[in-house]
C-alpha atoms as a PDB file:
ATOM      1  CA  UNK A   1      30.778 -22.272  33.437  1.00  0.00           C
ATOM      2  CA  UNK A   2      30.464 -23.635  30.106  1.00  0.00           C
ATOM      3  CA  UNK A   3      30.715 -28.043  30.347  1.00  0.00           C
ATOM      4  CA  UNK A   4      27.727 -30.731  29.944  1.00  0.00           C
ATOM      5  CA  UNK A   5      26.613 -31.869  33.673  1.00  0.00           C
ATOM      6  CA  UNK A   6      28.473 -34.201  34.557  1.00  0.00           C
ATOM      7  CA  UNK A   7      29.831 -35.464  38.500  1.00  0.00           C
ATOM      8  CA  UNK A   8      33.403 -35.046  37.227  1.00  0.00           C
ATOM      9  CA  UNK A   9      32.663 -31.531  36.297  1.00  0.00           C
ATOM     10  CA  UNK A  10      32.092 -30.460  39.443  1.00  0.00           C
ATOM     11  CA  UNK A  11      29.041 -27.772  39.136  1.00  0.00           C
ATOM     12  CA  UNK A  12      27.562 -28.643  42.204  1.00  0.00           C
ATOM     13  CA  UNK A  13      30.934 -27.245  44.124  1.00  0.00           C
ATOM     14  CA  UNK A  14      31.206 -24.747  42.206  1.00  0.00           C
ATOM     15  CA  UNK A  15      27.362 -23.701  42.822  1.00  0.00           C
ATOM     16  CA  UNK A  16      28.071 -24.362  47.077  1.00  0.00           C
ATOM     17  CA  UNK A  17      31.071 -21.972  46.652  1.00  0.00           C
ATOM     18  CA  UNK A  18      28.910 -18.761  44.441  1.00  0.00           C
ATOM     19  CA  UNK A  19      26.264 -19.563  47.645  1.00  0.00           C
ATOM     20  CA  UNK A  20      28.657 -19.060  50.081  1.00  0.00           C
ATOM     21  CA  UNK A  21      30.511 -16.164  48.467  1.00  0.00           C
ATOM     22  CA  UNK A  22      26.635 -14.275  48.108  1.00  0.00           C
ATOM     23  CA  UNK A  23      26.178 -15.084  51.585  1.00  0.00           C
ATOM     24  CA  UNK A  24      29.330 -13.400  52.136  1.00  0.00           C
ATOM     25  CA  UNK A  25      28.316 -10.266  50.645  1.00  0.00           C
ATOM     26  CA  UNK A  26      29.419 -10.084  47.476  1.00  0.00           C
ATOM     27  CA  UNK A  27      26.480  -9.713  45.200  1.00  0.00           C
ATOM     28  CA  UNK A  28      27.623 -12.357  42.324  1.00  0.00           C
ATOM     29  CA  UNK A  29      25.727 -14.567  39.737  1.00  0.00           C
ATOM     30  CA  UNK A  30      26.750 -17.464  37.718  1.00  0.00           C
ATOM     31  CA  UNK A  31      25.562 -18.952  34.665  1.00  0.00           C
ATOM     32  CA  UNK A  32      26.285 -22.916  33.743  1.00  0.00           C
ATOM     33  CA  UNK A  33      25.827 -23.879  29.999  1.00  0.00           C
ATOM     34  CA  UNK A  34      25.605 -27.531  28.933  1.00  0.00           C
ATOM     35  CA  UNK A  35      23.553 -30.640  28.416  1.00  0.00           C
ATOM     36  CA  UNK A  36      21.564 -32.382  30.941  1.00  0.00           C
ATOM     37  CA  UNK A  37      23.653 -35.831  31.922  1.00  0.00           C
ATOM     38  CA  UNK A  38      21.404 -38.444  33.876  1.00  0.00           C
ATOM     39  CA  UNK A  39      21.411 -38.770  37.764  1.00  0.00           C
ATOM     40  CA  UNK A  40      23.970 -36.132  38.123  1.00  0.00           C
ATOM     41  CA  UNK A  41      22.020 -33.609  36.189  1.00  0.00           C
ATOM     42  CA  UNK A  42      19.521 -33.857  38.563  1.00  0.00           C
ATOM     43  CA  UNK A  43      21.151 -33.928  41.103  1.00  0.00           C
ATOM     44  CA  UNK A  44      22.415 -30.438  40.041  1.00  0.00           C
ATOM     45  CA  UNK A  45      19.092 -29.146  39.204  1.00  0.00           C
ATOM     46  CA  UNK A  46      17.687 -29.838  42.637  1.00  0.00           C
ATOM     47  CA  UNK A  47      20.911 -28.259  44.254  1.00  0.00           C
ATOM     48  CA  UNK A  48      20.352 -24.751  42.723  1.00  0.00           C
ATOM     49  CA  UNK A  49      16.426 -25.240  43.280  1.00  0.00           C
ATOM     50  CA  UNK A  50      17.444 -25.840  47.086  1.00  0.00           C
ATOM     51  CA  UNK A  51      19.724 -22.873  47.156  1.00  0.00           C
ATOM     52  CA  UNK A  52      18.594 -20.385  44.608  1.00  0.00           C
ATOM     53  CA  UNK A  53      14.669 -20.503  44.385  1.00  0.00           C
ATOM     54  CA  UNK A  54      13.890 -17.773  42.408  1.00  0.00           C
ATOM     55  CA  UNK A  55      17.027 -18.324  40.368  1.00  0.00           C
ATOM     56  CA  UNK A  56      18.740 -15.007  41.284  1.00  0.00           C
ATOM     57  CA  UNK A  57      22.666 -16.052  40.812  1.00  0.00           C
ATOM     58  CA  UNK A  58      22.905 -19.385  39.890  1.00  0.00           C
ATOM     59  CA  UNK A  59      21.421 -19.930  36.147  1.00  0.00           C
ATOM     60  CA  UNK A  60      21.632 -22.985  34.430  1.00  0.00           C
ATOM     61  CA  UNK A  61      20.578 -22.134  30.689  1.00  0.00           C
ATOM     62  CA  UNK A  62      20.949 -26.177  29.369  1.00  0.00           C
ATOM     63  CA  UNK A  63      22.690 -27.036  26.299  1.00  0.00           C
ATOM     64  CA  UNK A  64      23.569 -23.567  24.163  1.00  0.00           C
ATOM     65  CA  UNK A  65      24.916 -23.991  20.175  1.00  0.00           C
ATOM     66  CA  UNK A  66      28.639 -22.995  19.507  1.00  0.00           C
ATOM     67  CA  UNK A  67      27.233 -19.798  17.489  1.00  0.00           C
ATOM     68  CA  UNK A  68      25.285 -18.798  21.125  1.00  0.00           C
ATOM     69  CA  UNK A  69      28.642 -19.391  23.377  1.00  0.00           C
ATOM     70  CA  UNK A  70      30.281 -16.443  21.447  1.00  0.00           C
ATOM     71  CA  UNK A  71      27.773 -13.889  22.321  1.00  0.00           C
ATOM     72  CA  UNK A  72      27.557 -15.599  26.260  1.00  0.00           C
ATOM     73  CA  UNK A  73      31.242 -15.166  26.558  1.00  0.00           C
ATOM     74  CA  UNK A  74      31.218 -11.501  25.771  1.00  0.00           C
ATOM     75  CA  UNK A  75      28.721 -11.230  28.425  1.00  0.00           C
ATOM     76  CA  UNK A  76      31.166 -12.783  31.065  1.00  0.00           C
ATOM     77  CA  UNK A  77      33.490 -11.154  33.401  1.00  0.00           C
ATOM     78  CA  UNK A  78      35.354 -14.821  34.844  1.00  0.00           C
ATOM     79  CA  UNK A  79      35.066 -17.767  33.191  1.00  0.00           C
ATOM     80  CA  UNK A  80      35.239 -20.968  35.974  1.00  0.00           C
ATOM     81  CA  UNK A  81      35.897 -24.781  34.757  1.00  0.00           C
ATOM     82  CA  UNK A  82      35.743 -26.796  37.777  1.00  0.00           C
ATOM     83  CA  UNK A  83      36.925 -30.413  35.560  1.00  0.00           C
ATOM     84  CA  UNK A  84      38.863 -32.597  37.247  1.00  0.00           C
ATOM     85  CA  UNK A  85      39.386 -35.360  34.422  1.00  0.00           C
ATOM     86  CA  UNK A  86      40.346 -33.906  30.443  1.00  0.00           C
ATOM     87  CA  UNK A  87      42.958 -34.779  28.041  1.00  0.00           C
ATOM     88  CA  UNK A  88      42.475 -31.315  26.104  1.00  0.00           C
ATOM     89  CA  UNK A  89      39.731 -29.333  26.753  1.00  0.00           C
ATOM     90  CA  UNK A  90      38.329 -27.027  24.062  1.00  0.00           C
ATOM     91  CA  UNK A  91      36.027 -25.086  25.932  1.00  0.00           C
ATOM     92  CA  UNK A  92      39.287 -23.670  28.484  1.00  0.00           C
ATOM     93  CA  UNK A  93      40.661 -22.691  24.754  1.00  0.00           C
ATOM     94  CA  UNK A  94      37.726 -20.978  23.544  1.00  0.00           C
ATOM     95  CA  UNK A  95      37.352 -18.888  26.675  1.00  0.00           C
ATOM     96  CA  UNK A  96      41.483 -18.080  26.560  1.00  0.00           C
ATOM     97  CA  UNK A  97      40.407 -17.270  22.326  1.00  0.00           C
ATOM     98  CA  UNK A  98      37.991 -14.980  24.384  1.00  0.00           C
ATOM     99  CA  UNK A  99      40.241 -13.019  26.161  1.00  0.00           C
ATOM    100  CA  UNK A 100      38.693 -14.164  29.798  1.00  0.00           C
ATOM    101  CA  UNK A 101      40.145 -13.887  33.348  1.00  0.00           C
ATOM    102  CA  UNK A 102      39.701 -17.751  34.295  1.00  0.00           C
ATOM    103  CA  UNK A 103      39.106 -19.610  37.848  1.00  0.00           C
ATOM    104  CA  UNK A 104      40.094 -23.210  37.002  1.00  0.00           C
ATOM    105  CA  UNK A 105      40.218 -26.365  38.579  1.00  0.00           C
ATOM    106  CA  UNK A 106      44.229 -27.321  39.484  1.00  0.00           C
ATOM    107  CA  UNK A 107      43.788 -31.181  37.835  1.00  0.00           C
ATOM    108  CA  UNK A 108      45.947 -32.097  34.743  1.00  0.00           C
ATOM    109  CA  UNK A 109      46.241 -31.215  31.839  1.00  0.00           C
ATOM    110  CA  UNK A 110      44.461 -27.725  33.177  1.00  0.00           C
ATOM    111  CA  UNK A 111      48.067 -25.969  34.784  1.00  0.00           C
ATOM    112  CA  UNK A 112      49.469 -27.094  31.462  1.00  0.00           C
ATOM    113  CA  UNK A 113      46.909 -25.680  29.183  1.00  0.00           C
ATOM    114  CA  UNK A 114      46.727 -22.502  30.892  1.00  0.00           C
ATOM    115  CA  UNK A 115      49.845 -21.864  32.439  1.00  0.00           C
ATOM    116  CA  UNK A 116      49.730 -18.152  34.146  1.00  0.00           C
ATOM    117  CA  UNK A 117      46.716 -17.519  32.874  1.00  0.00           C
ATOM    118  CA  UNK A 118      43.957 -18.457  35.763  1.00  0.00           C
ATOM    119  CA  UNK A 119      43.758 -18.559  39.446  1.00  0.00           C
ATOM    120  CA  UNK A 120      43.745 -22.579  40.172  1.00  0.00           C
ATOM    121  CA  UNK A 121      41.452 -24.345  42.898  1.00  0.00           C
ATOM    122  CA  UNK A 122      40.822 -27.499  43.840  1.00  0.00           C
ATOM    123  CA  UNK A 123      37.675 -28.685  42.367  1.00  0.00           C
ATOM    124  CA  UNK A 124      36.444 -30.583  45.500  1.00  0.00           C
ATOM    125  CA  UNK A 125      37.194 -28.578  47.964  1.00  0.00           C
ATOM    126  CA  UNK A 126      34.503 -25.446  48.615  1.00  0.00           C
ATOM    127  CA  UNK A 127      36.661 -23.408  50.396  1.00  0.00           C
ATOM    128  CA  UNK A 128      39.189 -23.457  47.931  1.00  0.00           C
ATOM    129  CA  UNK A 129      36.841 -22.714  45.102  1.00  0.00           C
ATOM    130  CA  UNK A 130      35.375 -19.795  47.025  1.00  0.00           C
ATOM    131  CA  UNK A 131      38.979 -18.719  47.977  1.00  0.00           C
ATOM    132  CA  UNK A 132      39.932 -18.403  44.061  1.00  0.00           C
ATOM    133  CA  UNK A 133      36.764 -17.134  42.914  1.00  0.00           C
ATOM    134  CA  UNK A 134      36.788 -14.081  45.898  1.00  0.00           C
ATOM    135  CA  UNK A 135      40.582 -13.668  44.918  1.00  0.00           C
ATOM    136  CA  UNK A 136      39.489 -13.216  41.450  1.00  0.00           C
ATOM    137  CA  UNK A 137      36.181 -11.215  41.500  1.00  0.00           C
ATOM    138  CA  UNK A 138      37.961  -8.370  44.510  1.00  0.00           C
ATOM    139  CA  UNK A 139      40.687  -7.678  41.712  1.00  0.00           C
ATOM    140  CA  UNK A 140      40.521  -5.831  38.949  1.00  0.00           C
ATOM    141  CA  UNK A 141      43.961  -5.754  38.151  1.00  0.00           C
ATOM    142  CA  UNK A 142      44.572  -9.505  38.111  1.00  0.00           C
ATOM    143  CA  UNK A 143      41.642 -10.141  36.156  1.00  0.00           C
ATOM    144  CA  UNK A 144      42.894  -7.461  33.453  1.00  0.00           C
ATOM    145  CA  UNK A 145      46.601  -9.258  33.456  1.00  0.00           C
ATOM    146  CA  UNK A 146      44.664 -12.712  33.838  1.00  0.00           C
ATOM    147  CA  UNK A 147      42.564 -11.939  30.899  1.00  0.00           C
ATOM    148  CA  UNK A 148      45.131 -10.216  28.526  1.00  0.00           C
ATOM    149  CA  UNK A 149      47.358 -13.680  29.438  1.00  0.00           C
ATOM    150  CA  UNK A 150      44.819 -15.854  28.346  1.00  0.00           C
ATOM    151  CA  UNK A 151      44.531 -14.328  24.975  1.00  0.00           C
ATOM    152  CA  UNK A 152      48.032 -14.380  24.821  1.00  0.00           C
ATOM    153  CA  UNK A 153      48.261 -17.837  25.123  1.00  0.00           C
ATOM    154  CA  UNK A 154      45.297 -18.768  23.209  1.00  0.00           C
ATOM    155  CA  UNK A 155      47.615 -18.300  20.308  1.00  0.00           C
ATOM    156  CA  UNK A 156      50.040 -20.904  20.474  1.00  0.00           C
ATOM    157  CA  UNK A 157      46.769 -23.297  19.938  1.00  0.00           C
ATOM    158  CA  UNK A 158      45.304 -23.528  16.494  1.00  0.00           C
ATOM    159  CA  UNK A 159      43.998 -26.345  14.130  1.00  0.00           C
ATOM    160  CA  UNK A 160      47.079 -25.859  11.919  1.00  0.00           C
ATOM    161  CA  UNK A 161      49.240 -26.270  14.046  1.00  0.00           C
ATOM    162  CA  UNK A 162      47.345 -29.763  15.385  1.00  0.00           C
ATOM    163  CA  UNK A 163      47.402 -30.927  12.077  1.00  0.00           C
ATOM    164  CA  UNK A 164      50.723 -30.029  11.333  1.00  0.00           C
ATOM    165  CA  UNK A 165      52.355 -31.783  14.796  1.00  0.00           C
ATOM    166  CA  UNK A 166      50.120 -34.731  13.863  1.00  0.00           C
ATOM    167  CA  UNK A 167      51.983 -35.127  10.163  1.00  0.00           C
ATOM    168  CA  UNK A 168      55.071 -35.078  11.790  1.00  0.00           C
ATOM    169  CA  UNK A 169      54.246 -37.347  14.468  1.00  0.00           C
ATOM    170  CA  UNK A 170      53.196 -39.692  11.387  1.00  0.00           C
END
């Protein structure tokens, strides 16, 4: 999960759901990327202390440079963005770019931006976060067709194409 800390983010659900899925028995990890953001940062922080002690699946690596994400995505088998307030978020863009099965949070403009290419949960709601994230992680077909979608549809975005629909707008 790639996203600065923030309470309309949603990492601390997402954390509660990865928790409930380990206890569950499936032996998963996730890692959150971004910036430290004031009381909910800490917040966060003392959640996956609580949960995780010895930081065995739920990593929080702090803010990482755009040159870093590239190597981190490769890494990744899901990408989850739990956001419940964007207008048109890069980062679900970059991960579609990298050809990732997504888990994504069912607020606007997310459906729009990714279409067919994620399983959708509500971002408040543990059970429905675990319920996507199980759906995705015990299929490895979906995540193949979920993952060649996304690339497919990371295509139709591209600064050229912003910059020529913003000339014409003008």
């Amino acid at each position: 999960y790639v996203s600065i800390l923030m309470p309309y983010k949603h990492q601390c659900e997402i954390a509660t759901a990865v928790k409930v899925i380990r206890d569950s028995g499936l032996n998963i990890e996730i890692r959150f990327i971004g910036a430290d953001w004031s009381w909910y940062g800490s917040k966060f922080q003392s959640l996956i202390k609580s949960i995780d002690p010895n930081n065995e699946f739920l990593i929080w690596s702090g803010f990482k440079s755009f040159e870093e994400l590239h190597s981190l995505y490769k890494d990744c088998d899901t990408f989850v963005f739990g956001s419940s307030c964007e207008n048109l978020p890069n980062i679900l863009l970059e991960a579609m770019a990298a050809g990732l099965p997504i888990a994504s949070s069912n607020s606007g403009p997310m459906p729009e931006v990714l279409g067919n290419s994620a399983i959708y949960f509500d971002p408040v709601s543990v059970p429905s976060i675990v319920e996507a994230l199980k759906t995705v992680i015990k299929n490895d077909k979906l995540r193949e067709c979920l993952a060649n979608s996304s690339w497919d549809n990371a295509h139709q975005y591209s600064w050229e194409r912003c910059a020529e629909d913003t000339f014409e707008f003008i």
